[in-house]
Protein backbone atom coordinates (compact mmCIF):
# COMPACT_ATOMS: atom_id res chain seq x y z
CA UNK A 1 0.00 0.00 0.00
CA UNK A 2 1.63 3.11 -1.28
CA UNK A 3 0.82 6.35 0.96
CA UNK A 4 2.62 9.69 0.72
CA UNK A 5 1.77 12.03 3.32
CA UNK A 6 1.47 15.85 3.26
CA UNK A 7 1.44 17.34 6.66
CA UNK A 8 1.67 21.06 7.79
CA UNK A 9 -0.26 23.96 8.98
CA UNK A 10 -3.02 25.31 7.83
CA UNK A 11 -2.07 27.76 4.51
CA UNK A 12 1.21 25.98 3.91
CA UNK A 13 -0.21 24.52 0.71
CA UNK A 14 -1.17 20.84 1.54
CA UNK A 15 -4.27 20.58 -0.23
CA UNK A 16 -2.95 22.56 -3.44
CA UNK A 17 0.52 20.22 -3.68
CA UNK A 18 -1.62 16.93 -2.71
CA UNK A 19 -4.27 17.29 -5.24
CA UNK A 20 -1.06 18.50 -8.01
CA UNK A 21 0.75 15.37 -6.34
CA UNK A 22 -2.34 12.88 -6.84
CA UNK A 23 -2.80 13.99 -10.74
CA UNK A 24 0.76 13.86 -11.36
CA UNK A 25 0.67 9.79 -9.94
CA UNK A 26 -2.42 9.00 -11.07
CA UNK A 27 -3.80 8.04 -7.50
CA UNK A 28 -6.30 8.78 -5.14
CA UNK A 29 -6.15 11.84 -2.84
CA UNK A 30 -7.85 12.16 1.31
CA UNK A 31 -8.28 15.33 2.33
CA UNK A 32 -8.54 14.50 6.06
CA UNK A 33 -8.86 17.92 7.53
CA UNK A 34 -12.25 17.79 5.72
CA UNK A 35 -13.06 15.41 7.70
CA UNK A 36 -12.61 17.22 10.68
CA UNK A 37 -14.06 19.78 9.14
CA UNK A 38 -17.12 17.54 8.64
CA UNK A 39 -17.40 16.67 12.25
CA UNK A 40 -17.44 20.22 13.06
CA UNK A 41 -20.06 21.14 10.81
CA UNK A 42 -22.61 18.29 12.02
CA UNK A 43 -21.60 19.33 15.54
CA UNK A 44 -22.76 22.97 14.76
CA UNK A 45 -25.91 21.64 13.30
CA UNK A 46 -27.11 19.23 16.39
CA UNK A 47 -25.97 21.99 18.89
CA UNK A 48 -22.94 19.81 20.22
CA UNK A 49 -20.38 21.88 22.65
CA UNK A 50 -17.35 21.76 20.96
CA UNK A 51 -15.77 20.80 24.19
CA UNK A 52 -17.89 18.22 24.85
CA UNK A 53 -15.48 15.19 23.73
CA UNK A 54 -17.49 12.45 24.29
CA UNK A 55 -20.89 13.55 22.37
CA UNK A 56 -18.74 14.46 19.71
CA UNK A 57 -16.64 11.11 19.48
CA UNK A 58 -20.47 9.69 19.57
CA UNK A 59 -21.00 12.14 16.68
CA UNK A 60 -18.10 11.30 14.53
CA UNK A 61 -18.95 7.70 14.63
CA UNK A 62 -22.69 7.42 13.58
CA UNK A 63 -21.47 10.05 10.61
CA UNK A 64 -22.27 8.91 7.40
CA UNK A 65 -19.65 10.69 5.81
CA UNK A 66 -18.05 10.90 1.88
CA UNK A 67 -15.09 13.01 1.01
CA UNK A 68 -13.99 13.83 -2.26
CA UNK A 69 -14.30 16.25 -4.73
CA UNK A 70 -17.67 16.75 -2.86
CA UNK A 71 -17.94 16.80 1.27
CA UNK A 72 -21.48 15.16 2.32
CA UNK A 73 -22.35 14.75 5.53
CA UNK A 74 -25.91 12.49 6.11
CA UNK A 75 -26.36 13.13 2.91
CA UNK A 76 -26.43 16.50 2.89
CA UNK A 77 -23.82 18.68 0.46
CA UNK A 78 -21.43 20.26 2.66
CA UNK A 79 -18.80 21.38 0.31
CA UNK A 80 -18.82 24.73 0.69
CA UNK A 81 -20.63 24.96 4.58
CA UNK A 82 -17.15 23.67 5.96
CA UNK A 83 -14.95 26.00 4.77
CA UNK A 84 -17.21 28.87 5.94
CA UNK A 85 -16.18 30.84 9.23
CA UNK A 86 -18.83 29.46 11.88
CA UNK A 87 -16.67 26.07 11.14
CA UNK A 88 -13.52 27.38 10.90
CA UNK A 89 -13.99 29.01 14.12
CA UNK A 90 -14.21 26.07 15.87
CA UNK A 91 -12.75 22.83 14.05
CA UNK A 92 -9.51 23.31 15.83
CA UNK A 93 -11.66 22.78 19.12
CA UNK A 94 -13.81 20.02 18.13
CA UNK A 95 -10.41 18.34 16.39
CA UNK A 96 -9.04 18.05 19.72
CA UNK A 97 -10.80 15.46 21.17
CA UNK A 98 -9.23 11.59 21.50
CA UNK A 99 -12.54 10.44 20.92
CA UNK A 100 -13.04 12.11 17.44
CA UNK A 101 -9.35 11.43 16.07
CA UNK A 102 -9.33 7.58 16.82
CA UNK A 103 -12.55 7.38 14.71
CA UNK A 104 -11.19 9.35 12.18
CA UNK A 105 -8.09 8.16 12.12
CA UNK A 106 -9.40 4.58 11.61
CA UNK A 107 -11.77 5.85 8.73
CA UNK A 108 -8.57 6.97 7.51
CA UNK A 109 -6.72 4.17 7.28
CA UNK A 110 -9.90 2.08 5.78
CA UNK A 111 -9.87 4.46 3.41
CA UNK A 112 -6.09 4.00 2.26
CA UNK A 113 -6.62 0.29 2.17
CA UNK A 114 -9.80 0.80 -0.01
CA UNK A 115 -7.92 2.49 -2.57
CA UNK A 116 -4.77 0.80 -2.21
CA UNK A 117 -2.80 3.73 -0.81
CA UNK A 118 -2.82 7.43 -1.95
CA UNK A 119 -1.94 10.73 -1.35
CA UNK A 120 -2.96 11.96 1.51
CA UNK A 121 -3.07 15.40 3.57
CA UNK A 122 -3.55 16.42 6.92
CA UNK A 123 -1.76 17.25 10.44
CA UNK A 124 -0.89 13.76 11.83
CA UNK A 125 -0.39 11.84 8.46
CA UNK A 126 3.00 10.77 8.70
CA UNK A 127 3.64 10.85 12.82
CA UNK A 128 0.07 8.68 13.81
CA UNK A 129 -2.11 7.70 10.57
CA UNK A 130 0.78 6.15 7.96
CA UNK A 131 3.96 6.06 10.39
CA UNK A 132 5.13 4.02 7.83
CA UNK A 133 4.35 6.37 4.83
CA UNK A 134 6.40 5.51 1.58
CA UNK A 135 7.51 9.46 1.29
CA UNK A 136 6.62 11.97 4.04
CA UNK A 137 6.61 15.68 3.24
CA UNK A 138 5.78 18.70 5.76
CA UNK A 139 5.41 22.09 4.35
CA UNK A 140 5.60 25.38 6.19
CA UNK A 141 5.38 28.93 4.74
CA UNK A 142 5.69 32.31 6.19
CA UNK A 143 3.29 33.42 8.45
CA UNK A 144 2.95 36.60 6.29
CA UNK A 145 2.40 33.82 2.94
CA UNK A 146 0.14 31.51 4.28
CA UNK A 147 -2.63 34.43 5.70
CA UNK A 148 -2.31 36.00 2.30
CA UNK A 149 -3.18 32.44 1.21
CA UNK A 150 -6.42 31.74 3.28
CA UNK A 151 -7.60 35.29 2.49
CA UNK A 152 -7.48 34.29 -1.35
CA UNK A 153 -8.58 30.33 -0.62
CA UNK A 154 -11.78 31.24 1.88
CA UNK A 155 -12.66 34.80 -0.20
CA UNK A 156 -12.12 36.89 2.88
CA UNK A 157 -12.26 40.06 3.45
CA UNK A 158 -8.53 41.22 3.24
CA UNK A 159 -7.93 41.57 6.81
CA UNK A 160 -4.34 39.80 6.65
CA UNK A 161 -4.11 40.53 10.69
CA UNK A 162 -6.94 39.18 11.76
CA UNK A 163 -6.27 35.85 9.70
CA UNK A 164 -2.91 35.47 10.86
CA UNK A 165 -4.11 35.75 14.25
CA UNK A 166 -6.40 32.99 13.55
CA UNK A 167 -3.70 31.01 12.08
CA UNK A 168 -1.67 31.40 15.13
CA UNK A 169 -4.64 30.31 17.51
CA UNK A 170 -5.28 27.41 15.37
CA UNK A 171 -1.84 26.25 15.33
CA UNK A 172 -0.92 26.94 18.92
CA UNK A 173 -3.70 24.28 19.98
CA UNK A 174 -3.17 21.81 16.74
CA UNK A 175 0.47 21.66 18.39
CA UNK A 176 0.14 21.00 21.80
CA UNK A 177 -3.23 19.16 22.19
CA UNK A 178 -2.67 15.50 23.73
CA UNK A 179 -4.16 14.05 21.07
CA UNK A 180 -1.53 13.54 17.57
CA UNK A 181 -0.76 17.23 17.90
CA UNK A 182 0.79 19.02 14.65
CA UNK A 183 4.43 18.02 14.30
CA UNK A 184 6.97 17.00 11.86
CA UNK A 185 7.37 13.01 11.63
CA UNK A 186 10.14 11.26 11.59
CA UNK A 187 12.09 10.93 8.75
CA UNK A 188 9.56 13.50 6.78
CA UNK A 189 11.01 16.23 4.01
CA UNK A 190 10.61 19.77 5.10
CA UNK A 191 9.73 22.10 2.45
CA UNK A 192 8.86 25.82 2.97
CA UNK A 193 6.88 26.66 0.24
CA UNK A 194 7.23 30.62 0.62
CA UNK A 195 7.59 32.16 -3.12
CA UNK A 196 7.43 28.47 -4.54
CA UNK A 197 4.92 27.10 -7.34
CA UNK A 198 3.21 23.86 -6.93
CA UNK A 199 4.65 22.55 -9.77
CA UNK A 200 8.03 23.60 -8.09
CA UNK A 201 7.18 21.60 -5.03
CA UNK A 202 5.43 18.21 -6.41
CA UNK A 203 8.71 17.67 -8.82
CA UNK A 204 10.80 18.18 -5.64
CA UNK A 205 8.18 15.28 -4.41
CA UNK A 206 8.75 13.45 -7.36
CA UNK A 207 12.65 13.15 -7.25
CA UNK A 208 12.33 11.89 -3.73
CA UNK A 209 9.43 9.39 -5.33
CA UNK A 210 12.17 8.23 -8.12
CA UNK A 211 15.00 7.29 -5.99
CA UNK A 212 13.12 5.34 -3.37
């Protein structure tokens, strides 16, 4: 089972190089923040507390959920709903439960056996999901980069302060919860992608991918 795992903060580029990456290899792609993101959303709309770990690891569970180019969640279409700001407010929160990350995790992995490997993206990839990962990658960007970034990604408003303040808040508790915090694996290539193209970064991939 061939997995190559993108990791990094939010902004960094992860989805962008992992969707380039997939094409490129002609393989399946997991965006697993959306399914945090997915959690989140159904926990706004049942009235969960995002605190509340244990309703929310419930939650997560009895989920029918599908990610791919479309995000459903019980059937209903929630593409666009989770990368709106009630759920980006608080998917750093809900993601913070043990509860919801062993259930996702192990969708995860199903998910990789499913389709035989694949690229996949998200915080944990190559430290908890795929330890074992054929080729790990973790990309980082300027703080300055990656707020400019989500402003264009999530049509915001401009308001590059206020985003990278967000960024910050979201990292700070991606990197020290308990629970598979945000970190670089073992082993993984570090790439700042600051002033790079994506085309730039998945050949970089690709060399690694040719001499294993």
């Amino acid at each position: 089972m061939r997995v190559i795992a993108i990791d990094g903060p939010a902004g960094a580029g992860k989805s962008t190089v992992a969707a380039a990456l997939a094409r490129r290899l002609g393989v399946a792609r997991l965006d697993t923040g959306a399914m945090y993101r997915a959690v989140a959303f159904a926990a706004l709309r049942e009235g969960i507390d995002p605190g509340d770990g244990v309703r929310l690891g419930a939650l997560a569970r009895a989920l029918d959920l599908e990610v791919g180019e479309r995000v459903t969640v019980d059937g209903v279409d929630a593409t666009a709903a989770i990368r709106g700001p009630e759920v980006t407010a608080v998917v750093s929160a809900v993601s913070v439960h043990p509860e919801v990350r062993a259930e996702l995790v192990r969708r995860q992995r199903v998910w990789a056996e499913a389709h035989d490997g694949g690229v996949v993206e998200g915080r944990d990839i190559g430290s908890v999901v795929f330890p074992n990962a054929e080729v790990k990658v973790f990309l980082t960007a300027a703080e300055a980069e990656r707020a400019r970034r989500r402003v264009v990604q999530d049509d915001l408003d401009g308001d590059h302060a206020a985003v990278a303040s967000d960024l910050a808040r979201r990292d700070r508790i991606d990197s020290t919860r308990p629970a598979s915090p945000l970190a670089v694996a073992q082993g993984a290539l570090v790439m700042d992608t600051t002033g790079r193209s994506v085309d730039d970064v998945v050949e970089e991939v690709m060399e690694v991918l040719a001499r294993l």
